[in-house]
N, C-alpha and C. Protein backbone atom coordinates (compact mmCIF):
# COMPACT_ATOMS: atom_id res chain seq x y z
N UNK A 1 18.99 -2.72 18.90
CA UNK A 1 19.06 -1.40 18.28
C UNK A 1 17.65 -0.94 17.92
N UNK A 2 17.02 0.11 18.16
CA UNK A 2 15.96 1.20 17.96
C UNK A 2 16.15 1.89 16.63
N UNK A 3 15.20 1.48 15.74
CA UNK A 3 15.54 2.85 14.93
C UNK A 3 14.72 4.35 15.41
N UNK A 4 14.96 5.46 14.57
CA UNK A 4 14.41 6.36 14.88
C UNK A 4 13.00 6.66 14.79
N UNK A 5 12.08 6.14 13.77
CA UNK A 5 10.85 6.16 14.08
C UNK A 5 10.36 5.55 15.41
N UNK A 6 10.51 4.51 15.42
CA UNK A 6 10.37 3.18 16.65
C UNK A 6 10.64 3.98 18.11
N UNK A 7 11.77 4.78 18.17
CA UNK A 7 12.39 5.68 19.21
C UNK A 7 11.12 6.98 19.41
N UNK A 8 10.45 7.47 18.59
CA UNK A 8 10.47 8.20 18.57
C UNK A 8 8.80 8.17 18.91
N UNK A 9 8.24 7.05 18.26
CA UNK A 9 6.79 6.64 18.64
C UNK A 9 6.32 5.78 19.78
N UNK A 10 7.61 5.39 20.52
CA UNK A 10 7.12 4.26 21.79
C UNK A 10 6.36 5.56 22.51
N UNK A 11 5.56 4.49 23.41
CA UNK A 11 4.71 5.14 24.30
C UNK A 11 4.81 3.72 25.58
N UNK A 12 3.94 4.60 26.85
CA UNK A 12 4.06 3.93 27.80
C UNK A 12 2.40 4.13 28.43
N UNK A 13 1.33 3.36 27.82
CA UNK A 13 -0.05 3.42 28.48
C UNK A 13 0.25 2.10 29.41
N UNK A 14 -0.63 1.50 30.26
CA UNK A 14 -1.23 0.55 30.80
C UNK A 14 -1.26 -0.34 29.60
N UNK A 15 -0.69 -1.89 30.47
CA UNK A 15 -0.61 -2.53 29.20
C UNK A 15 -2.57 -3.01 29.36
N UNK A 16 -3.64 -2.78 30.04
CA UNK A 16 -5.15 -2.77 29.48
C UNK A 16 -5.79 -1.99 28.64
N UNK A 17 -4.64 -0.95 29.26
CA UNK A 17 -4.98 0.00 27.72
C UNK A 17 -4.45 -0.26 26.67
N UNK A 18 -3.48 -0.85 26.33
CA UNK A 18 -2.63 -1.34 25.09
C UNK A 18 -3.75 -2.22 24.57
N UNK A 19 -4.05 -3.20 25.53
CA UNK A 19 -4.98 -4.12 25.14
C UNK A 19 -6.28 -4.01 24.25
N UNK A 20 -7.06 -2.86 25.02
CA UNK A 20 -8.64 -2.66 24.51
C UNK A 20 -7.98 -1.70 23.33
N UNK A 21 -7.27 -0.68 23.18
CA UNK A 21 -6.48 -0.47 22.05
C UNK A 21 -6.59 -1.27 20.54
N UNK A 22 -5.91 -2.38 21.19
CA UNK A 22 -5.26 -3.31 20.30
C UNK A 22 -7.41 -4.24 19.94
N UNK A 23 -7.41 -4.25 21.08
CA UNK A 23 -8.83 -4.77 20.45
C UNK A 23 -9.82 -4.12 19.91
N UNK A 24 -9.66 -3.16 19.63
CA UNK A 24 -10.64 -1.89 18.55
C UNK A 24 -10.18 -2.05 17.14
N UNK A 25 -8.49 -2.30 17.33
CA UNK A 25 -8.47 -2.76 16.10
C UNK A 25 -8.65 -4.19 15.19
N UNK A 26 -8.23 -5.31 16.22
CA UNK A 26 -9.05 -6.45 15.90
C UNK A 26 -10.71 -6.78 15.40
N UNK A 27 -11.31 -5.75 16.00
CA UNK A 27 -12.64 -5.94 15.92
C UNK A 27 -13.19 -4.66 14.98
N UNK A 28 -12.24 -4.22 13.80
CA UNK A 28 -12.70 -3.49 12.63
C UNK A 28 -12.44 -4.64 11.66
N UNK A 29 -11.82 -5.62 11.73
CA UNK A 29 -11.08 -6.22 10.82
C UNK A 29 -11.89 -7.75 11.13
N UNK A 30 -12.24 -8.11 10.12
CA UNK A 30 -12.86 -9.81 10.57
C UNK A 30 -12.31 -10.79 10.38
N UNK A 31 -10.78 -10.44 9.70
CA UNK A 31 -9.81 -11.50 9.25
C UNK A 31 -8.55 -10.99 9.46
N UNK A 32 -7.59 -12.15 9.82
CA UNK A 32 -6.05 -11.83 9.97
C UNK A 32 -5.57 -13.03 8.93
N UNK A 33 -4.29 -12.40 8.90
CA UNK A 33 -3.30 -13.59 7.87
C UNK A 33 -2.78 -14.46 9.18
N UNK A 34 -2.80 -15.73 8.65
CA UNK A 34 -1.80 -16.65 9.81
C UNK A 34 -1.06 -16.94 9.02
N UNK A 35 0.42 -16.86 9.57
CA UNK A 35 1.69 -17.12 9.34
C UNK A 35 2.62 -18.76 10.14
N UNK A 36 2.36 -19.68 9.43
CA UNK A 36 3.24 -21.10 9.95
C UNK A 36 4.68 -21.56 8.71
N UNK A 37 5.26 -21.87 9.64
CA UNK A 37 6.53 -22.31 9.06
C UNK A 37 6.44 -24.01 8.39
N UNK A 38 6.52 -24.20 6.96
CA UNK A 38 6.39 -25.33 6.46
C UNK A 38 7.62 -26.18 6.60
N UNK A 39 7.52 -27.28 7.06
CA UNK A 39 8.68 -28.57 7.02
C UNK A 39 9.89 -28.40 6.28
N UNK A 40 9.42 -27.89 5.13
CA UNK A 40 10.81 -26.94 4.28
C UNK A 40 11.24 -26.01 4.30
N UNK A 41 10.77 -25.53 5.96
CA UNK A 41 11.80 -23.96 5.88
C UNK A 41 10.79 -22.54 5.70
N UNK A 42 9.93 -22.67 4.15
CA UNK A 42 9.57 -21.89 3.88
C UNK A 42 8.02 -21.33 4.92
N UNK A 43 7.78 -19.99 4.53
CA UNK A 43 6.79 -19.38 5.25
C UNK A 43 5.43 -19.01 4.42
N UNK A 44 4.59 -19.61 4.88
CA UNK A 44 2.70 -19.53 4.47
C UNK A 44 2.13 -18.82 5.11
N UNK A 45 1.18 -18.18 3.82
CA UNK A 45 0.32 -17.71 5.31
C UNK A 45 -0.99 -17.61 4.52
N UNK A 46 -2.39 -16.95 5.24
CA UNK A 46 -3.22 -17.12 4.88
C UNK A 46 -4.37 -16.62 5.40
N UNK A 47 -5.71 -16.13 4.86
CA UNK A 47 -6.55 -15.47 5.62
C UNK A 47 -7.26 -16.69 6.18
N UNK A 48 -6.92 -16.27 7.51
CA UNK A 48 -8.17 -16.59 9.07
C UNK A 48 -9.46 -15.91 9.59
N UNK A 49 -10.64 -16.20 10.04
CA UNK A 49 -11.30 -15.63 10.49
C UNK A 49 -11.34 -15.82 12.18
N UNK A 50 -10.65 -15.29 13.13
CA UNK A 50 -10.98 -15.85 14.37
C UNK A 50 -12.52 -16.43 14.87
N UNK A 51 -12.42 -17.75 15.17
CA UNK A 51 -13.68 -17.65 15.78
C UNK A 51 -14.19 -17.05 17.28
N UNK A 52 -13.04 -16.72 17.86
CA UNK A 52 -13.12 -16.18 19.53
C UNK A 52 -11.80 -15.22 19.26
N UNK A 53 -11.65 -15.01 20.41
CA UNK A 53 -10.63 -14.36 20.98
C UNK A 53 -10.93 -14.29 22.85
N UNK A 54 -10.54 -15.02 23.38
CA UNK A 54 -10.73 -15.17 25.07
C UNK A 54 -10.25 -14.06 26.09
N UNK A 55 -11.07 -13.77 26.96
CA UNK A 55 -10.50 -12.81 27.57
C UNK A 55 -9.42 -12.33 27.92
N UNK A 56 -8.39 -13.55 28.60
CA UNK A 56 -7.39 -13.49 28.17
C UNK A 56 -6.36 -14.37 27.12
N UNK A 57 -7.18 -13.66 25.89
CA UNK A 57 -6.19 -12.86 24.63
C UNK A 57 -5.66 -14.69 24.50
N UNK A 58 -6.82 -15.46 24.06
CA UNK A 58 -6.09 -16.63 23.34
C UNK A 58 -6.99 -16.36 21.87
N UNK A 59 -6.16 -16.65 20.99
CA UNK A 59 -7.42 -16.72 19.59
C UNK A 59 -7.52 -18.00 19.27
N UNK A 60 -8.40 -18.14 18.63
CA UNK A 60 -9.33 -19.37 18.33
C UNK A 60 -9.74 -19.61 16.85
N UNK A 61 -9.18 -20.76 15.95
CA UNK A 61 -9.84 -20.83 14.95
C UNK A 61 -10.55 -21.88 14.34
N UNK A 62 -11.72 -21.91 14.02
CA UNK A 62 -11.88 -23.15 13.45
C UNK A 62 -11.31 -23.98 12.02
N UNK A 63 -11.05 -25.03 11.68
CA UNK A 63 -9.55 -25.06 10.36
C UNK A 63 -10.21 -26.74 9.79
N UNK A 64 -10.07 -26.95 8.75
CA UNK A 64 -9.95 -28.12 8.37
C UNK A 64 -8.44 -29.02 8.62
N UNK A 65 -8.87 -30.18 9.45
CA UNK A 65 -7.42 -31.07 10.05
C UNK A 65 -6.87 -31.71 8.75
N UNK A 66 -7.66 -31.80 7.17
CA UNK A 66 -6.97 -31.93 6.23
C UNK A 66 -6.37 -31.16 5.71
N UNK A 67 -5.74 -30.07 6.02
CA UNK A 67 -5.48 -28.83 5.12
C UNK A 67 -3.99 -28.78 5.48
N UNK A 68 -3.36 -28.48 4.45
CA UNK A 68 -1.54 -28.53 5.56
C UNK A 68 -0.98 -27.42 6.35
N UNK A 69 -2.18 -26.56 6.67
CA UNK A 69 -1.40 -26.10 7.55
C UNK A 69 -1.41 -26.85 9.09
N UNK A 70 -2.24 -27.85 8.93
CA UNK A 70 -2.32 -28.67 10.03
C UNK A 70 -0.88 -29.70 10.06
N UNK A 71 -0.39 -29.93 9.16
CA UNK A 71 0.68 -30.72 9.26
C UNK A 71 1.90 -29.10 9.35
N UNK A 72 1.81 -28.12 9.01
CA UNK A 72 2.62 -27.11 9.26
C UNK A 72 2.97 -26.76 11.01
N UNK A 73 1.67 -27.06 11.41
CA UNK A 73 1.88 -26.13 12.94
C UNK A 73 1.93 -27.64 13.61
N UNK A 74 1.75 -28.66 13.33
CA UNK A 74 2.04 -30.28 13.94
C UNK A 74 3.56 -30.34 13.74
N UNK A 75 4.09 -29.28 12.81
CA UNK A 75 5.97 -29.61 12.14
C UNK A 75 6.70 -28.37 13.25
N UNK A 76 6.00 -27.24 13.30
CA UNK A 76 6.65 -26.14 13.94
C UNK A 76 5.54 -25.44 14.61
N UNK A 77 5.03 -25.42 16.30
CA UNK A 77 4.01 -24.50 16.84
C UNK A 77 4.33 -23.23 16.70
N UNK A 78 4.88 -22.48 16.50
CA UNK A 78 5.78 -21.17 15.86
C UNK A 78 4.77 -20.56 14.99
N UNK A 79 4.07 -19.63 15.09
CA UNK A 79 3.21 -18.80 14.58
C UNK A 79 3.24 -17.85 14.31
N UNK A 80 2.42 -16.92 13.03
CA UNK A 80 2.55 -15.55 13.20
C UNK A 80 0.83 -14.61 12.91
N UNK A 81 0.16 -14.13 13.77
CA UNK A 81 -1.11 -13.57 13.31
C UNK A 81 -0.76 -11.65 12.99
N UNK A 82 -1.25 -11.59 11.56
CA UNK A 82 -1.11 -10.34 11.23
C UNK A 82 -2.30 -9.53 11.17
N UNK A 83 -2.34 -8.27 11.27
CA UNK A 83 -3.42 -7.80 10.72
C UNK A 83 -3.23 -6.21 10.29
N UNK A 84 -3.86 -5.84 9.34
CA UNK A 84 -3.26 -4.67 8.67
C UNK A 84 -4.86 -3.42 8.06
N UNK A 85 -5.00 -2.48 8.95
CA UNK A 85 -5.91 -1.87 9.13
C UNK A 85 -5.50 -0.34 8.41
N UNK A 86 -4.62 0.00 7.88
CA UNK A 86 -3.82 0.81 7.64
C UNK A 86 -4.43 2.07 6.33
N UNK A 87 -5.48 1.05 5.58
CA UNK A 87 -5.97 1.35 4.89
C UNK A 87 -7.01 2.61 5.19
N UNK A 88 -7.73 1.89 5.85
CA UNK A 88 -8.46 2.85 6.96
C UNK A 88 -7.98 3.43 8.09
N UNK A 89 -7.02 3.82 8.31
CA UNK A 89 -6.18 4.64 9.27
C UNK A 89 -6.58 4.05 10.35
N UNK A 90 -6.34 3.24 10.35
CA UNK A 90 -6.64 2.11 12.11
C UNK A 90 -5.25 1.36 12.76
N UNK A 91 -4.46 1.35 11.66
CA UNK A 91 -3.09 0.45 11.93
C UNK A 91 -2.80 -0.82 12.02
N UNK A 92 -2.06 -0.92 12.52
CA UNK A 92 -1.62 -2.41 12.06
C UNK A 92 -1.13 -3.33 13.79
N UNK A 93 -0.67 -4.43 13.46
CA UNK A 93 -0.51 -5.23 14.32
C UNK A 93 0.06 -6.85 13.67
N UNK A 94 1.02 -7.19 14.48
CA UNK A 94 1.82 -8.77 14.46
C UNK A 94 1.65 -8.77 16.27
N UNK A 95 1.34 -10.58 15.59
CA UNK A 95 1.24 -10.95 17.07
C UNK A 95 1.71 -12.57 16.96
N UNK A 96 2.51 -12.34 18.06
CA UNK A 96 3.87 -14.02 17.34
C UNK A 96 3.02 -14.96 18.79
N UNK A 97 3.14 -16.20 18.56
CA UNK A 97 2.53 -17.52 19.29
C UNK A 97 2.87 -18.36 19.17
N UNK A 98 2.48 -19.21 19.91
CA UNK A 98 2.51 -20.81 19.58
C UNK A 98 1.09 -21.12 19.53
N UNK A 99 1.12 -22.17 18.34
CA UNK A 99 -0.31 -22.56 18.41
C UNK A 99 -0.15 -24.31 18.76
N UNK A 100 -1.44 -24.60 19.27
CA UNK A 100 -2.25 -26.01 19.85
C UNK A 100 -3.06 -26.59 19.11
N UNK A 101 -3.38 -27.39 18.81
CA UNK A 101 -3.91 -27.76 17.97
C UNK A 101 -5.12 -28.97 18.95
N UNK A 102 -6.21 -28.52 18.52
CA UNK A 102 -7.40 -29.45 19.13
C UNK A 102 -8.43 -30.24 18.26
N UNK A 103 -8.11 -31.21 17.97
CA UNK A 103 -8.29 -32.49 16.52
C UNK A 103 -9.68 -32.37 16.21
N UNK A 104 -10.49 -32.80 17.09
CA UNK A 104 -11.95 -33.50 16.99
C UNK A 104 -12.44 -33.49 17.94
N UNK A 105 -13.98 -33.24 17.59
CA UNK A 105 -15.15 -32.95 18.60
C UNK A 105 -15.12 -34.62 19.61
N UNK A 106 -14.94 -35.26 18.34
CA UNK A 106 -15.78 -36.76 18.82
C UNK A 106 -14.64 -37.26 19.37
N UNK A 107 -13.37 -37.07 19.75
CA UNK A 107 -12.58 -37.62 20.32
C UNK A 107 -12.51 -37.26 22.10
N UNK A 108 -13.27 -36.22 22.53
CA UNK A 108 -13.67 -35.80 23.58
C UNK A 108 -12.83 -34.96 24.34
N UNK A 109 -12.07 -34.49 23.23
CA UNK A 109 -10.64 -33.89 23.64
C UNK A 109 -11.36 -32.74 24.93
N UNK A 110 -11.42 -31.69 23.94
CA UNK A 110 -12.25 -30.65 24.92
C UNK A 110 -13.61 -30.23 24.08
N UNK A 111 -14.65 -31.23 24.42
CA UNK A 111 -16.08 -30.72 23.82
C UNK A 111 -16.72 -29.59 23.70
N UNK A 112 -16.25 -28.79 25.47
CA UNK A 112 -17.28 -27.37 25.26
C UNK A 112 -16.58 -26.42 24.33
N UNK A 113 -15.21 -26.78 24.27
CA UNK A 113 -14.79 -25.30 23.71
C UNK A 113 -15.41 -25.81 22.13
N UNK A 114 -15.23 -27.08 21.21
CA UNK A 114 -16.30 -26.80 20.18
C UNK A 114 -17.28 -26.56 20.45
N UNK A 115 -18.31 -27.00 21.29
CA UNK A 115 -20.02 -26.16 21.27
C UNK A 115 -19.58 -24.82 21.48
N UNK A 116 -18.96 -24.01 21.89
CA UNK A 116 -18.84 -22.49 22.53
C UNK A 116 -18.42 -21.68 21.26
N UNK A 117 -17.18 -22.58 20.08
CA UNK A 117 -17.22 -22.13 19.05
C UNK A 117 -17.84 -22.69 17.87
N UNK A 118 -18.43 -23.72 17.51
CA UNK A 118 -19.28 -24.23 16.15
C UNK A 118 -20.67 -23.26 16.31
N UNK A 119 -20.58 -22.71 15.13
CA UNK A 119 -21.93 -22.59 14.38
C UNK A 119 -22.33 -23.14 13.19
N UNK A 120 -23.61 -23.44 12.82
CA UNK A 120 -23.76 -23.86 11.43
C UNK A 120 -23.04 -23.36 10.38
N UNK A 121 -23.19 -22.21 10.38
CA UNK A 121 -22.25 -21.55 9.03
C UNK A 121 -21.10 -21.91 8.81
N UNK A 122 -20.54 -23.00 10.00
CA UNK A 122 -19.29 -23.32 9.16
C UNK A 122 -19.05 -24.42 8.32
N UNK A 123 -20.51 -24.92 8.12
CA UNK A 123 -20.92 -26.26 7.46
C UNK A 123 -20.47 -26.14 5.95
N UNK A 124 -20.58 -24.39 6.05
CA UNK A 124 -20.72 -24.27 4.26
C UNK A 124 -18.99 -24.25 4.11
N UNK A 125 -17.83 -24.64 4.76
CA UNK A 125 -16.55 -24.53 4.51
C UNK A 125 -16.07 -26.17 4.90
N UNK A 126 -17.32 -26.88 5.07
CA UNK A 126 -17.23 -28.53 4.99
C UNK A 126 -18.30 -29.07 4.55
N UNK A 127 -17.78 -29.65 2.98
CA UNK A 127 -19.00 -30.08 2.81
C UNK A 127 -19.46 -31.46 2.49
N UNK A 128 -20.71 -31.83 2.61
CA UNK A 128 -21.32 -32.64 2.93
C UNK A 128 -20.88 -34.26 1.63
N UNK A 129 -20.29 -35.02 2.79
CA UNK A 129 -19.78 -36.17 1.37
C UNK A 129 -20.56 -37.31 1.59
N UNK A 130 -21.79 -36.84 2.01
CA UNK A 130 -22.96 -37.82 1.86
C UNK A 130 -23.25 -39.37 2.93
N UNK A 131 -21.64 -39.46 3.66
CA UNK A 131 -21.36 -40.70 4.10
C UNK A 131 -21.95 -40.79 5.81
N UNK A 132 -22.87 -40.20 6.33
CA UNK A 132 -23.04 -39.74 7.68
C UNK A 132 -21.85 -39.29 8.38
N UNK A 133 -20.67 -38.86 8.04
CA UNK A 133 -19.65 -38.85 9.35
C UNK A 133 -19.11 -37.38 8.90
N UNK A 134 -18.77 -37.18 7.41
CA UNK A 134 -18.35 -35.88 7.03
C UNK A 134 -18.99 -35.06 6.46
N UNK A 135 -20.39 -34.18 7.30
CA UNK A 135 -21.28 -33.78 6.94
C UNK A 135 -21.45 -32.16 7.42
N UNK A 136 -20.12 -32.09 7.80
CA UNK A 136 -20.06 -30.22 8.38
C UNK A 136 -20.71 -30.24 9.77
N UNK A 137 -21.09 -31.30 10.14
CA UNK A 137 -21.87 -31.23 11.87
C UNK A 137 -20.49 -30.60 12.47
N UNK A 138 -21.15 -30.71 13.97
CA UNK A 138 -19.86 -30.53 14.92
C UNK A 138 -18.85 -31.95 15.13
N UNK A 139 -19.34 -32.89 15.08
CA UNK A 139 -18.63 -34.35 15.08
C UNK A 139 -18.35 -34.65 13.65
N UNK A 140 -18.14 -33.77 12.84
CA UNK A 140 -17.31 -34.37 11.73
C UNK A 140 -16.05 -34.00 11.93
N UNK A 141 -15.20 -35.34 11.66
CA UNK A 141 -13.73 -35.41 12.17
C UNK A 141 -12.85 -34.34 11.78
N UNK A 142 -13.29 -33.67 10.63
CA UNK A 142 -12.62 -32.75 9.32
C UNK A 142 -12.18 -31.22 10.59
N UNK A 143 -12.99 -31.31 11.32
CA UNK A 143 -13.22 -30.43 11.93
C UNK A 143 -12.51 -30.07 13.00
N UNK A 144 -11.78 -29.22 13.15
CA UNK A 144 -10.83 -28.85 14.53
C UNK A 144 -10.81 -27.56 14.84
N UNK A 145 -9.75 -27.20 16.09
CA UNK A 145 -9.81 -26.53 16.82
C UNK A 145 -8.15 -26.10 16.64
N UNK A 146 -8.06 -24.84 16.14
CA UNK A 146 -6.10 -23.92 16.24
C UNK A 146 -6.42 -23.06 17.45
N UNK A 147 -5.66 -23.24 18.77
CA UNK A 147 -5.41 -22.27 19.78
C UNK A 147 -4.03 -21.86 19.50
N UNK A 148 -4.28 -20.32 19.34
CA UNK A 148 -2.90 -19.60 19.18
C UNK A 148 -2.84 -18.78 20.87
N UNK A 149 -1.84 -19.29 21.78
CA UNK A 149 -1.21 -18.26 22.87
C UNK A 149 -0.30 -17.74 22.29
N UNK A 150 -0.18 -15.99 22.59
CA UNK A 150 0.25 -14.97 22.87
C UNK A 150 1.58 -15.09 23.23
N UNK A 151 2.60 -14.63 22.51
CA UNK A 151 4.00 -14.73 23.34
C UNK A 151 4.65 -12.81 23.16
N UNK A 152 4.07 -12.69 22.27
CA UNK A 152 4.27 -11.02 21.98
C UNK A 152 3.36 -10.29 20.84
N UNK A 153 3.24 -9.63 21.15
CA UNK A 153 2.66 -8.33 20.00
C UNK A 153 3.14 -7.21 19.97
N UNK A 154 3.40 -6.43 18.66
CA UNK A 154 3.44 -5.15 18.04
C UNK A 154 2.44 -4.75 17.71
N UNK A 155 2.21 -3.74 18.17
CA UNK A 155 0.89 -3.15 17.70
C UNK A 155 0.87 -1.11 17.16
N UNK A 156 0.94 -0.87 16.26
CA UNK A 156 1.10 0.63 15.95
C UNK A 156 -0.71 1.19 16.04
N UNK A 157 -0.22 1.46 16.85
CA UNK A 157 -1.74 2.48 17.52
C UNK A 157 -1.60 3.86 16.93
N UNK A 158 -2.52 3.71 15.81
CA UNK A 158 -2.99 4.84 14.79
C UNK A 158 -3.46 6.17 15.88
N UNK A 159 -2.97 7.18 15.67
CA UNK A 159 -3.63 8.52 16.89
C UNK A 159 -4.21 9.89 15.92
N UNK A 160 -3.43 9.59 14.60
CA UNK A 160 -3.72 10.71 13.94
C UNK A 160 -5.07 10.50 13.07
N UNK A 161 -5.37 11.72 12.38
CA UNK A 161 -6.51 11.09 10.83
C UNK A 161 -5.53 11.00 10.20
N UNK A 162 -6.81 10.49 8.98
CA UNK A 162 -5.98 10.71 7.87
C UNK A 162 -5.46 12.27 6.94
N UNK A 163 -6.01 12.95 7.69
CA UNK A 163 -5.24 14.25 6.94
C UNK A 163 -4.30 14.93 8.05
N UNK A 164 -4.98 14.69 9.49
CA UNK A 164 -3.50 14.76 10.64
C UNK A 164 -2.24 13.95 10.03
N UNK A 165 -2.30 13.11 9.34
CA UNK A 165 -0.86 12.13 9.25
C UNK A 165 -0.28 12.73 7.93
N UNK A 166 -0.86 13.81 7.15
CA UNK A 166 -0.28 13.59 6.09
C UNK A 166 0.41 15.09 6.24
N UNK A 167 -0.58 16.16 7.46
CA UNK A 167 0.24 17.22 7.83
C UNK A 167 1.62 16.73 8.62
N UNK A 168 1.33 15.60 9.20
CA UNK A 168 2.42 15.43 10.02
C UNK A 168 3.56 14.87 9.11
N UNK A 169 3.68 14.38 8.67
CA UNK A 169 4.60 13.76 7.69
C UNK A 169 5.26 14.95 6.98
N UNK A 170 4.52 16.24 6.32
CA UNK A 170 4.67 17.05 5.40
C UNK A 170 5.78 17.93 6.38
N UNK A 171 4.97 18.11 7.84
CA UNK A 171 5.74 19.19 8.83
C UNK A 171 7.11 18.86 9.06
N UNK A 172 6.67 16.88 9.49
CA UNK A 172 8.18 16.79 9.94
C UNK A 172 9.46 16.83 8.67
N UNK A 173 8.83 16.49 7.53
CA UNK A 173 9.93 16.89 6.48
C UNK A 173 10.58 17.51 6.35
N UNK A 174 9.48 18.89 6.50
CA UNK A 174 10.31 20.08 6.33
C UNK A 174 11.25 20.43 7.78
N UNK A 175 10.93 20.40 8.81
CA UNK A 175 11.67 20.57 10.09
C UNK A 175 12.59 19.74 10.57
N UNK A 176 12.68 18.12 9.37
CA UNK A 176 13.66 17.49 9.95
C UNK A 176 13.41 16.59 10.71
N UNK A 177 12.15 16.47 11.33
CA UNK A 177 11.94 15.66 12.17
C UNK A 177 11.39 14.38 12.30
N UNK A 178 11.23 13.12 12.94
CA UNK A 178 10.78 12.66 12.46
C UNK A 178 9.41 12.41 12.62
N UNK A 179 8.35 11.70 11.51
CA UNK A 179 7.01 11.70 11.69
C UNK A 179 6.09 10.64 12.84
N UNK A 180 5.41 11.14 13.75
CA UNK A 180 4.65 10.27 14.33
C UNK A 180 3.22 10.24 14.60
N UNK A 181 2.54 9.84 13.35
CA UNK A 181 1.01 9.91 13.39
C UNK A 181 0.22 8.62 14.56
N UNK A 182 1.41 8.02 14.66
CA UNK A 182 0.57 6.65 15.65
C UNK A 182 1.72 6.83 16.65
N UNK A 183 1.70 5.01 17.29
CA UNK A 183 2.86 4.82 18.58
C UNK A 183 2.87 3.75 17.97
N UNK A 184 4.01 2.96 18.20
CA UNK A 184 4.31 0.94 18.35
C UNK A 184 4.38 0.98 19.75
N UNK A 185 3.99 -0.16 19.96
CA UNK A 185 3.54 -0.59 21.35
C UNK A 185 4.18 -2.03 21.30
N UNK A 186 4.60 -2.24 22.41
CA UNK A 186 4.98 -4.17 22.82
C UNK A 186 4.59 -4.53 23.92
N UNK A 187 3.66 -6.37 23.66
CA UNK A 187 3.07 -6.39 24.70
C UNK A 187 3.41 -7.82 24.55
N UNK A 188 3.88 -8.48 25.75
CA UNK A 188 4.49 -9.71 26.21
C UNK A 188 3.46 -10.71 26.89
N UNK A 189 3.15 -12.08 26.27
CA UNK A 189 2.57 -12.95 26.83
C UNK A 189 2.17 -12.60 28.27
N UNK A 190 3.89 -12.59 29.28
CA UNK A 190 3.77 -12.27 30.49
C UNK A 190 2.72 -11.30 30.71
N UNK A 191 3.45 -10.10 30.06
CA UNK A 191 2.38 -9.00 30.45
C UNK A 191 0.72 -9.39 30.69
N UNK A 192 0.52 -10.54 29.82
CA UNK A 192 -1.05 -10.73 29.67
C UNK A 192 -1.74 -11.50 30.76
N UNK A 193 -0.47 -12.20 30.53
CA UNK A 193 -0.99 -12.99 31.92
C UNK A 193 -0.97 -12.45 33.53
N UNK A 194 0.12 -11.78 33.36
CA UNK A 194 0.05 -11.00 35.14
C UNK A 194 -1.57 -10.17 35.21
N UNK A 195 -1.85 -9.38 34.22
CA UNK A 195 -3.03 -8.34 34.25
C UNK A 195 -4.04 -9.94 34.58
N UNK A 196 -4.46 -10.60 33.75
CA UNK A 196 -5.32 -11.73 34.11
C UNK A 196 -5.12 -12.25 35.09
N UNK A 197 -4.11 -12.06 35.90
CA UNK A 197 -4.10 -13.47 37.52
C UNK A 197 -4.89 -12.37 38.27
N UNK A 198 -4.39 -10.58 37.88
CA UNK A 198 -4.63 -10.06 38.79
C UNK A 198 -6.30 -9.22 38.71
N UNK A 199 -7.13 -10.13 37.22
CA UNK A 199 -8.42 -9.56 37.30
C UNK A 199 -8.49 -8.50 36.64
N UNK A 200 -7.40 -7.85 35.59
CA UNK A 200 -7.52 -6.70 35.30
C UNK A 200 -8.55 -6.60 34.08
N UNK A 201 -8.53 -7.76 33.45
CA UNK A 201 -9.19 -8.24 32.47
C UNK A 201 -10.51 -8.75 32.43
N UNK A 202 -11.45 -8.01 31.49
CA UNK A 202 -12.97 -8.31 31.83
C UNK A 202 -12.97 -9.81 31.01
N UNK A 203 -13.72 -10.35 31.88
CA UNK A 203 -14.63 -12.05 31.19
C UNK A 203 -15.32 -11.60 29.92
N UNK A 204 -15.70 -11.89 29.21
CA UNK A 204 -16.68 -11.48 28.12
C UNK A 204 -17.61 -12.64 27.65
């Protein structure tokens, strides 16, 4: 079932255009909430800073492997990344996944993707316990790797200003109609991946 806003704001661009869309608004915003399901059912969440985002559309975070959301997404890969731009008339976005989890540098799991994402600065969110091993380097064990793939996104693609949205809202009141200052958009893992086999997607 559709409700009537939802009905009334779909649109039909190119899902690359959905994409670079959707990535204008990722890239006003330097943090999303991640959403994992705890062993008891209940739902956490929490501000992330992506450290990447891959061309094709994997995000990347760097996380302490002591922290529970590491035993959260080890209990349920079931994810949720939010982000809420709304404030600044940019809009919003959920984007549901499964996430992977990649332990340690020094275990040789996959080395380059830590060199490609460690920088020093993340030393200051591990800190130094004096013992040579847990010292915020890239080979301190503390240190891992959350790959979240893409299984769907919502994304409301803001079109109006902010004083376009508030005529629009006011107009459609009075006329009955309903208001549409943006669109919701849905965009399917698949979708991401067909555009990527077929190159549609720039490398970055």
């Amino acid at each position: 079932m559709t409700d009537q806003y939802t009905a009334a704001a779909a649109a039909a661009p190119s899902i690359t255009q959905k994409l670079a869309d959707l990535k204008g608004l990722l890239s006003s915003q330097r943090t999303v909430l991640l959403v994992t399901h705890a062993p008891n059912g209940q739902l956490h969440s929490r501000v992330m800073a992506p450290a990447q985002i891959s061309p094709d559309w994997k995000f990347y975070f760097i996380y302490d492997r002591d922290s529970y959301k590491n035993i959260e997404v080890q209990n349920d890969v079931h994810v949720n990344l939010s982000v809420d731009g709304m404030v600044t008339n940019k809009g919003w976005a959920s984007i549901a996944g499964k996430a992977r989890r990649v332990l340690a540098f020094f275990q040789n799991v996959d080395p380059e993707l830590f060199q490609k994402l460690y920088n020093p600065t993340i030393k200051a969110w591990f800190a130094d316990k004096g013992d040579g091993v847990h010292d915020g380097s890239i080979t301190d064990p503390r240190i891992a790797v959350l790959e979240v793939r893409v299984e769907e996104i919502r994304h409301y693609h803001q079109q109006r200003t902010a004083i376009g949205t508030v005529i629009d809202v006011v107009t459609s009141a009075i006329q009955g109609a309903t208001a549409t200052p943006g669109e919701i958009r849905e965009i399917t893992g698949a979708e991401i991946a067909e555009v990527w086999e077929k190159g549609e997607l720039k490398e970055e």
